[in-house]
C-alpha atoms as a PDB file:
ATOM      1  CA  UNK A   1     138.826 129.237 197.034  1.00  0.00           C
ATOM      2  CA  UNK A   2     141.336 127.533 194.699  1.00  0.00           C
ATOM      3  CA  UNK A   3     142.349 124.954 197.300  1.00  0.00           C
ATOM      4  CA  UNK A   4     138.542 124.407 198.759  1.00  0.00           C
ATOM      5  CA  UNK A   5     136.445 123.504 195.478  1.00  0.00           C
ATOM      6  CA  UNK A   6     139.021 120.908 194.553  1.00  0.00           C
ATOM      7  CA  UNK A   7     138.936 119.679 198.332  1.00  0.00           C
ATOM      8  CA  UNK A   8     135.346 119.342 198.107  1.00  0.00           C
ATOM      9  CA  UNK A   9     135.193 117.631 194.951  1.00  0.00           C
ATOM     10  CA  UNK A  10     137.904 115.278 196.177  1.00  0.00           C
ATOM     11  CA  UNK A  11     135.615 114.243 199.533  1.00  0.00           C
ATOM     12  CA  UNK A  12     132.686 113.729 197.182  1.00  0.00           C
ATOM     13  CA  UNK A  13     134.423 111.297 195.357  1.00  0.00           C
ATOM     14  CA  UNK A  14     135.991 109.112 197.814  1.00  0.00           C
ATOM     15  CA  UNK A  15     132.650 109.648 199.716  1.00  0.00           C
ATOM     16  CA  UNK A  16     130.641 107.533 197.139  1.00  0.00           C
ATOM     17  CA  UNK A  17     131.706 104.043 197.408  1.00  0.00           C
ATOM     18  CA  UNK A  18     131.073 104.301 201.121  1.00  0.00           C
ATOM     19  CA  UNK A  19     127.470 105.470 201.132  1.00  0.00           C
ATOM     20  CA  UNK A  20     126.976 103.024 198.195  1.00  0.00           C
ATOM     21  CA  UNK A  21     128.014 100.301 200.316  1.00  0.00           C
ATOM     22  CA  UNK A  22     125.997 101.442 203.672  1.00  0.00           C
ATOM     23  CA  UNK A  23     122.624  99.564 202.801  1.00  0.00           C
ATOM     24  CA  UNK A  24     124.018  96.547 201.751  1.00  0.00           C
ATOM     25  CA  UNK A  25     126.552  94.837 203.121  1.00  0.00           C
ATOM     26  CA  UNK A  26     129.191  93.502 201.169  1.00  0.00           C
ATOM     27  CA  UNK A  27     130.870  90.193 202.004  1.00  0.00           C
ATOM     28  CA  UNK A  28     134.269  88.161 200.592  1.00  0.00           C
ATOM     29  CA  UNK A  29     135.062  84.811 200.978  1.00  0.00           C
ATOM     30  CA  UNK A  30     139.104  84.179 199.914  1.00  0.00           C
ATOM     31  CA  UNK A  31     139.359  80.404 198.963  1.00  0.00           C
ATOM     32  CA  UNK A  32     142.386  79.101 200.228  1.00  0.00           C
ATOM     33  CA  UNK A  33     144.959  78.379 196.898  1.00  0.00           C
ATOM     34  CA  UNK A  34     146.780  75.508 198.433  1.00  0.00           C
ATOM     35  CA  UNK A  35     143.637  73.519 199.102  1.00  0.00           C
ATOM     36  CA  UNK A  36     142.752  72.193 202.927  1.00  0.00           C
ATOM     37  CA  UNK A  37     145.786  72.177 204.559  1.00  0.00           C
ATOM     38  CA  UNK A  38     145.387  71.802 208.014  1.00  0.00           C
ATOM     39  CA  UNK A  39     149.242  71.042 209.451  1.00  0.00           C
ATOM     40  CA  UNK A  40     152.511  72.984 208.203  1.00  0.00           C
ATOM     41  CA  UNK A  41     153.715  69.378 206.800  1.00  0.00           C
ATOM     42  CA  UNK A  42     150.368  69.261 204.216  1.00  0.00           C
ATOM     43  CA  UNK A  43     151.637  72.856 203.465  1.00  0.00           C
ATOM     44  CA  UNK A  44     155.205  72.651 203.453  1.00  0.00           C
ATOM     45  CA  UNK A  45     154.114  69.323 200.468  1.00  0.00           C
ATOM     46  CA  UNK A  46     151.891  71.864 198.652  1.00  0.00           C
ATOM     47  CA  UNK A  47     154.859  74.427 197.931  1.00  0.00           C
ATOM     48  CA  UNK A  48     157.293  71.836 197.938  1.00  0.00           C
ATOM     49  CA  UNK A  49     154.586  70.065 194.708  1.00  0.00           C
ATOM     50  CA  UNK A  50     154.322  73.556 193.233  1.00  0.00           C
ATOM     51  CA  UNK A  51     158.103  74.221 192.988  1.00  0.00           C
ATOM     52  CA  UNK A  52     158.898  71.102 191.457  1.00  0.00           C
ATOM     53  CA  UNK A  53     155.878  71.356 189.019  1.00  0.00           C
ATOM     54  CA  UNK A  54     157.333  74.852 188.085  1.00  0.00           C
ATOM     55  CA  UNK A  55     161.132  73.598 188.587  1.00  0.00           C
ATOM     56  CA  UNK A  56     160.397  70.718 186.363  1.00  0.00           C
ATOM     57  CA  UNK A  57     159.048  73.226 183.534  1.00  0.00           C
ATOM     58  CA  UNK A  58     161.905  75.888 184.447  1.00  0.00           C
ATOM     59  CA  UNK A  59     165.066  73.020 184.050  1.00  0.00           C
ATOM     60  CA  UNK A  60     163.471  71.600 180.577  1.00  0.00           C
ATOM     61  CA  UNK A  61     163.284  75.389 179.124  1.00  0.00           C
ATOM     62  CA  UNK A  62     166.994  75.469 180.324  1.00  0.00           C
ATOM     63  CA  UNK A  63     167.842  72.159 179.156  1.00  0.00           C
ATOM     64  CA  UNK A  64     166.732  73.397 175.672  1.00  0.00           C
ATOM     65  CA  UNK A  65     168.660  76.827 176.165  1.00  0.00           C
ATOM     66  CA  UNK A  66     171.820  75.003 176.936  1.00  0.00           C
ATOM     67  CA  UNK A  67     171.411  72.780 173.653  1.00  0.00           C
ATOM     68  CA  UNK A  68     171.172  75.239 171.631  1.00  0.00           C
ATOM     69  CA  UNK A  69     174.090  77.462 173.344  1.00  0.00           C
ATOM     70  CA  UNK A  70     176.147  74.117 171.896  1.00  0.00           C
ATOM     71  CA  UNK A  71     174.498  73.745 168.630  1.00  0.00           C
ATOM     72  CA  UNK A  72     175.202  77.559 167.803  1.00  0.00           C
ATOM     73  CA  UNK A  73     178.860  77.579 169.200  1.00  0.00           C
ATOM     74  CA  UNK A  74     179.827  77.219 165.510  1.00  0.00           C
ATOM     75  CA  UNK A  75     183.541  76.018 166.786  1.00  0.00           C
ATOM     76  CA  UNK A  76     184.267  78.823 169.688  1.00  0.00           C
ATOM     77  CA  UNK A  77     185.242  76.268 172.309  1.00  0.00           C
ATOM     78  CA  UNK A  78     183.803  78.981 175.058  1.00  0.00           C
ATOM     79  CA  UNK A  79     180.275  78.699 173.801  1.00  0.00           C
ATOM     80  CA  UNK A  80     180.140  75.262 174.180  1.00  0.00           C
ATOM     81  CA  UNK A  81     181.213  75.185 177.102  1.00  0.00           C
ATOM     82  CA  UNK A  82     179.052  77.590 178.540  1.00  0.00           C
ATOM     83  CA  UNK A  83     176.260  75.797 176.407  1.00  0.00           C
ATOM     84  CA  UNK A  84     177.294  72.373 178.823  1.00  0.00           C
ATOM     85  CA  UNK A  85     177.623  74.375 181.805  1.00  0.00           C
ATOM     86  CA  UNK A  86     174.170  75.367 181.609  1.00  0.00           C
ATOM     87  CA  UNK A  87     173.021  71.937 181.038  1.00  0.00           C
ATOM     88  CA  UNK A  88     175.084  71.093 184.377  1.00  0.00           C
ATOM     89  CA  UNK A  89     173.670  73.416 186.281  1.00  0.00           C
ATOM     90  CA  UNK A  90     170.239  72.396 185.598  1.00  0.00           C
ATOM     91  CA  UNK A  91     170.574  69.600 186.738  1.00  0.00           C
ATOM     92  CA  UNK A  92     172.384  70.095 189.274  1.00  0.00           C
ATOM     93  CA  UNK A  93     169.561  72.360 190.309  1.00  0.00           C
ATOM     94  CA  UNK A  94     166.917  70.235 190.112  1.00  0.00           C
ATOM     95  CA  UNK A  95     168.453  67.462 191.985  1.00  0.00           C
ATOM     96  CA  UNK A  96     168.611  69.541 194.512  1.00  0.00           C
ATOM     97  CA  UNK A  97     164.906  70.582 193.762  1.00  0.00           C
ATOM     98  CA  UNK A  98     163.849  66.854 194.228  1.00  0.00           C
ATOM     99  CA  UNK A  99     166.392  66.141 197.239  1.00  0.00           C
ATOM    100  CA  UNK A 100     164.289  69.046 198.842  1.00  0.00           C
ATOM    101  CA  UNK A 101     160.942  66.111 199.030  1.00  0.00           C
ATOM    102  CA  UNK A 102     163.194  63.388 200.531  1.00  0.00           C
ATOM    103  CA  UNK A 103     164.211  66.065 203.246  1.00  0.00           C
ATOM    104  CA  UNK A 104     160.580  66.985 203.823  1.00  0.00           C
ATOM    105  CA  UNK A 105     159.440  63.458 203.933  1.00  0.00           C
ATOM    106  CA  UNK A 106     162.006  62.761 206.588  1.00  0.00           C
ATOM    107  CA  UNK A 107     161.302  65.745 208.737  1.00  0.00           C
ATOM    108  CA  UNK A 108     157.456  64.721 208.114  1.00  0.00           C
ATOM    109  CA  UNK A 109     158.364  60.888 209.575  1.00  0.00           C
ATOM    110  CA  UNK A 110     160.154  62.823 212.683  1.00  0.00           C
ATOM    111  CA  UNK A 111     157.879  64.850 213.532  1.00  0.00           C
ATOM    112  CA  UNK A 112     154.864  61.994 213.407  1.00  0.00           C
END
């Protein structure tokens, strides 16, 4: 009896939602996030616009990071280096980041 009632109780509760939803039915409609893409080029240039949107927001928070790494070094030669190397990297990165939509506009011209 200890294991039934709590059984019971447990298939009357999951039970509800369905036999709420029986006389109506429910529909969803998911909008697509990217927009109308139609071809994997238009959505390969939606991520690719997202990333460097974010990437461009990501490297200027770095940036910033970086400066003040060197403006708090306070004469340790380490800490300003590591201050520039962050710096460096960033950009580094987000060359890269922008190198990435010259590659996709080539593969785009290819493939058309």
């Amino acid at each position: 009896m200890k294991i039934i009632l709590p059984l019971i109780l447990i298939a009357i509760f999951l039970s509800g939602p369905v036999f709420a939803f029986a006389q109506s039915p429910v529909t969803i409609k998911l909008d697509n996030p990217l927009g109308s893409t139609s071809t994997p080029t238009e959505l390969l240039e939606s991520v690719l616009d997202f990333l460097l949107k974010l990437g461009g927001v990501i490297a200027a928070i770095m940036i910033i990071i970086g400066a003040f790494q060197m403006l708090f070094a306070a004469g340790d030669p380490e800490k300003f280096i590591t201050g520039r190397r962050t710096i460096v990297y960033t950009a580094i990165a987000y060359g890269i980041l922008l190198m990435a939509r010259g590659i996709v506009l080539i593969i785009k011209d290819f493939l058309t």
